[in-house]
Protein backbone atom coordinates (compact mmCIF):
# COMPACT_ATOMS: atom_id res chain seq x y z
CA UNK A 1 100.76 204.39 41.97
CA UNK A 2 99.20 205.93 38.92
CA UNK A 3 96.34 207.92 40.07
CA UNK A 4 97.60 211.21 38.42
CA UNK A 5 95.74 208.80 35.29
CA UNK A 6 92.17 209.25 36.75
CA UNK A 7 90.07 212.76 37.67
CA UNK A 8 88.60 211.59 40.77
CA UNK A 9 84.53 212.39 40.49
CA UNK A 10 83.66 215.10 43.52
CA UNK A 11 82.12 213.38 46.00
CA UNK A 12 78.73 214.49 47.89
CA UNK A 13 79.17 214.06 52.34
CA UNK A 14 76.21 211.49 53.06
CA UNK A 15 77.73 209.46 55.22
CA UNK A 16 75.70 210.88 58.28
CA UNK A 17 72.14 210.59 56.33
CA UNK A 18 69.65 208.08 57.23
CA UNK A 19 68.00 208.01 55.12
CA UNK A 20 70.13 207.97 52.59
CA UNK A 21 68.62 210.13 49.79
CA UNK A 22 69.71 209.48 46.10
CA UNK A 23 68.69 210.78 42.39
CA UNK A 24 67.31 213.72 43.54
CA UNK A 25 65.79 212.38 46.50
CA UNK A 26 63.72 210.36 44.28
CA UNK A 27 65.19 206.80 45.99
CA UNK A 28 66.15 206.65 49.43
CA UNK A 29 67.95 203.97 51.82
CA UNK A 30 67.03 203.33 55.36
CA UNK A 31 69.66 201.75 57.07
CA UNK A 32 68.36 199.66 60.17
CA UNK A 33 70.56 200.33 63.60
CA UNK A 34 72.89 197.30 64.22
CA UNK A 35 70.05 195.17 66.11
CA UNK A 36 70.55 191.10 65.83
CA UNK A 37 67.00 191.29 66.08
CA UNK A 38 66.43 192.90 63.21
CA UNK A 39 65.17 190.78 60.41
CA UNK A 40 66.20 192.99 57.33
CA UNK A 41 69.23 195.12 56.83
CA UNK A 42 67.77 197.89 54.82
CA UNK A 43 64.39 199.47 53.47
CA UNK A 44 64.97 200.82 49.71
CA UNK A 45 62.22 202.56 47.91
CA UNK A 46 63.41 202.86 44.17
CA UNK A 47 62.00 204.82 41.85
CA UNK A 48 60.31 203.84 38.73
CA UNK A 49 62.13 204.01 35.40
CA UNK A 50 65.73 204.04 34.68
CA UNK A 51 67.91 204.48 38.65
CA UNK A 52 71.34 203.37 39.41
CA UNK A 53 70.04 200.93 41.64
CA UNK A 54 69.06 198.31 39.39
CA UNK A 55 71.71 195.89 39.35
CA UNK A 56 73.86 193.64 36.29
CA UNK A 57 73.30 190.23 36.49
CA UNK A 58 75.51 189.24 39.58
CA UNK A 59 75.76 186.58 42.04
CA UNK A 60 77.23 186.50 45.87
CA UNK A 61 80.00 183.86 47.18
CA UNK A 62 78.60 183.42 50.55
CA UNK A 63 75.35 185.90 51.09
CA UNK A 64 72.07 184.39 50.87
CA UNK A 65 69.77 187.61 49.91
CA UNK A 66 65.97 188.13 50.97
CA UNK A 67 63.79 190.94 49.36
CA UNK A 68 60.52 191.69 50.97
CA UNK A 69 58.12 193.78 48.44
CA UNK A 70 56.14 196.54 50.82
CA UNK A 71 54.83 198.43 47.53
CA UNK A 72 54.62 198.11 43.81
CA UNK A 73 55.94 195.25 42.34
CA UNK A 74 60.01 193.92 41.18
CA UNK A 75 60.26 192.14 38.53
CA UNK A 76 63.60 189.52 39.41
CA UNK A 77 65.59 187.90 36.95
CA UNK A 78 66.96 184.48 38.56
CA UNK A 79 69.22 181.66 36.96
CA UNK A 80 67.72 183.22 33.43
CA UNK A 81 64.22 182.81 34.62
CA UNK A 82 61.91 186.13 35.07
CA UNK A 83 59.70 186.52 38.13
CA UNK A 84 56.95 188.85 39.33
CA UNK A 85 57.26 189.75 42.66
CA UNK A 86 53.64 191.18 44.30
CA UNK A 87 53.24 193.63 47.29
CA UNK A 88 53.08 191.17 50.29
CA UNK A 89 55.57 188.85 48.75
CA UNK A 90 59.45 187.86 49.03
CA UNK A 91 62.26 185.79 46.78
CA UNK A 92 65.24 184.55 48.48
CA UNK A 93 68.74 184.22 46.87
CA UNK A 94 71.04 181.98 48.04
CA UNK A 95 74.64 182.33 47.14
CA UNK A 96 76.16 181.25 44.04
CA UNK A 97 72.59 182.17 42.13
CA UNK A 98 72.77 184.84 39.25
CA UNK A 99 70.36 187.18 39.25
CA UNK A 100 69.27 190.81 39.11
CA UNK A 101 66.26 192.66 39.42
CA UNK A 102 64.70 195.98 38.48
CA UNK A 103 61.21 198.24 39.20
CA UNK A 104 59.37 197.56 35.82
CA UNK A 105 56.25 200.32 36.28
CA UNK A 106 57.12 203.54 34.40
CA UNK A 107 54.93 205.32 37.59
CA UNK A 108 54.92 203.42 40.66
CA UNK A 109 57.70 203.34 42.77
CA UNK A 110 58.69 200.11 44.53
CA UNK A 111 59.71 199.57 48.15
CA UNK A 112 61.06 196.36 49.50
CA UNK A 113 63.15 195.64 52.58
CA UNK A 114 66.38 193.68 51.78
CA UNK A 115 68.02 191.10 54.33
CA UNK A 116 71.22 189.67 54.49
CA UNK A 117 72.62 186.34 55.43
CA UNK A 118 75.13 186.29 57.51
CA UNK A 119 74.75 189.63 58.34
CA UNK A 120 78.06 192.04 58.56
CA UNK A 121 76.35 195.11 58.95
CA UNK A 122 79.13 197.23 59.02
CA UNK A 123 80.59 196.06 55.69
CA UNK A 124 76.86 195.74 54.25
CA UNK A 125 76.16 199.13 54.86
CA UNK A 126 79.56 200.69 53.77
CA UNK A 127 79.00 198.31 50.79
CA UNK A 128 76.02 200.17 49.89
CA UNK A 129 76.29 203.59 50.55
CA UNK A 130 79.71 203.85 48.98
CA UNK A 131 78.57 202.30 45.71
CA UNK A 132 74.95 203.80 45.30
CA UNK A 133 76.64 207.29 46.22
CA UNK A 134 79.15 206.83 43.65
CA UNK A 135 77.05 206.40 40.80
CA UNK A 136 74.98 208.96 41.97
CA UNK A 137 77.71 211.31 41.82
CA UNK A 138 78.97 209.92 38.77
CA UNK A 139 75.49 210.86 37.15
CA UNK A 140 75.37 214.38 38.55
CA UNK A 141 78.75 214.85 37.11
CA UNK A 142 77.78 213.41 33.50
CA UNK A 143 80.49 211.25 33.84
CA UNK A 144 80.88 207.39 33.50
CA UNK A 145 81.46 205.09 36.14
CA UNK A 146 85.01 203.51 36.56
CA UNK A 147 85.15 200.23 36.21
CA UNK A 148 88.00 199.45 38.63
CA UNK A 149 85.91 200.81 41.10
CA UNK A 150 83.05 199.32 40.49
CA UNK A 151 84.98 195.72 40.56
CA UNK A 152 87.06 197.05 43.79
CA UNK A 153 83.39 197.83 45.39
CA UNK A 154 82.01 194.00 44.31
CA UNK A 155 85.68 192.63 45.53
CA UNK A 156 85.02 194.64 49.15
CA UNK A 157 81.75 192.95 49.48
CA UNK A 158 82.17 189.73 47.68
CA UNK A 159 79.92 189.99 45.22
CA UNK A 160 80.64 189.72 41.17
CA UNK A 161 79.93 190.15 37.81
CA UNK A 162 77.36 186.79 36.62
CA UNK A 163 79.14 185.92 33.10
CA UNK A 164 78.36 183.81 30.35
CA UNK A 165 78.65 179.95 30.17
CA UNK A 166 79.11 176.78 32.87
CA UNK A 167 79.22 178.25 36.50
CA UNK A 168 82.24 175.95 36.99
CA UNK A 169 84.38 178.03 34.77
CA UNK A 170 82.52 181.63 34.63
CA UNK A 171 82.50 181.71 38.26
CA UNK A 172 86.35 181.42 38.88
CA UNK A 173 86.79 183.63 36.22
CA UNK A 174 84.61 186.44 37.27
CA UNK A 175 86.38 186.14 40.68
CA UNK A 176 90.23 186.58 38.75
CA UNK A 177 88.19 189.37 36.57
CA UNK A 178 87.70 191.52 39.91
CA UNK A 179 90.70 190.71 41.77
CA UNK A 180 92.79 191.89 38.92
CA UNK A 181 90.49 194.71 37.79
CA UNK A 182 89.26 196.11 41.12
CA UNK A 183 92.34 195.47 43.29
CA UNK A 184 95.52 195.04 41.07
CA UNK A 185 94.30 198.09 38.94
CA UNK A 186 91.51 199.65 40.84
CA UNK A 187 93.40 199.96 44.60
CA UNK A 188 97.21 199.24 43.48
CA UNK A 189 97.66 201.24 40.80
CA UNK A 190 95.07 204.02 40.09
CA UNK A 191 94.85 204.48 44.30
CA UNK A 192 91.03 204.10 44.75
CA UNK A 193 89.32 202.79 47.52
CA UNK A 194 87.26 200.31 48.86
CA UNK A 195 85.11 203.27 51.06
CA UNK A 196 85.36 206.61 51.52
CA UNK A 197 84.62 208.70 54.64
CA UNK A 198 82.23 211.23 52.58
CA UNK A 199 80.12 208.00 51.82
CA UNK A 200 79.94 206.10 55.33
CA UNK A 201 81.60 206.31 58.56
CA UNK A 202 82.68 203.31 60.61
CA UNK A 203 79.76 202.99 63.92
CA UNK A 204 80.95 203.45 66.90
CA UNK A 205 79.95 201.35 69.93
């Protein structure tokens, strides 16, 4: 293992906070408890401007993704087509679909409720708060984020990177991309991890 190659960033203990509060408590995540009745997995509000929640264009193997718009407005980016989403409205994603989205209002925050489908809460939620407390402690420690654990985050929830050209070919390829990166690299080599306990802890039942 080569970790002695990378300065780990310190990491902040959130895994107990509901809601989880991020860029100087500026966004937050409500995690919803682990009820099958539940319709949504999570209630975001993001902040306007630049956050580290708004995502690269990406696309899911097997999730088919609902956002809800409570507040303000998103503004989502789907198969290369751009779409306003109101207060009052939702856009589903079904899996295999690139797309990303962001809040575009320099002053109004925007709060939507995000589902997921099929639901694996645990994993979901560990996705989540591991990667959206990374980057936030990335940015209070001025330093960039590592790609190989970025790509070993996306591998853990299987999610990836949308890239250029036919989805026949850039599909597979984005899939070898984060195996190789995230895992061979990312976990293998440089010894980092998929979650860590200052981020989320597993539920208990």
């Amino acid at each position: 293992m080569l970790s002695f190659l990378t300065t780990p960033i310190p990491r902040t203990r959130t895994a107990t906070h509901n809601p989880l509060m991020t860029e100087d408590g500026q966004t937050s995540i409500h995690f919803f408890a682990n009820d099958p009745s539940a319709k949504y997995g999570m209630k975001t509000r993001v902040k306007p401007g630049f956050t580290v929640h708004v995502p690269p264009m990406h696309w899911h193997k097997y999730q088919t993704e609902t956002f809800q718009i409570h507040s303000g407005t998103m503004r989502a980016t789907l198969e290369g087509s751009d779409q306003t989403i109101a207060a009052g409205e939702s856009i589903t994603i079904a899996p295999g679909q690139r797309h990303t989205f962001i809040n575009p209002s320099d002053t109004e925050p925007m709060v939507m409720s995000t589902g997921l489908d099929p639901v694996e809460r645990e994993r979901d939620e560990a996705f989540f708060r591991n990667l959206y407390c990374y980057l936030d402690d990335c940015r209070k420690a001025g330093r960039a984020p590592h790609v190989a654990q970025l790509m070993l985050f996306l591998y853990f929830f299987d999610c990836y990177p949308a890239l250029p050209g036919p989805k026949a070919v850039s599909q597979p390829l984005s899939q070898v991309l984060v195996f190789v990166v995230g895992v061979v690299v990312g976990k293998w080599l440089l010894g980092f991890e998929e979650t860590y306990p200052e981020y989320y802890q597993q539920k208990v039942e």
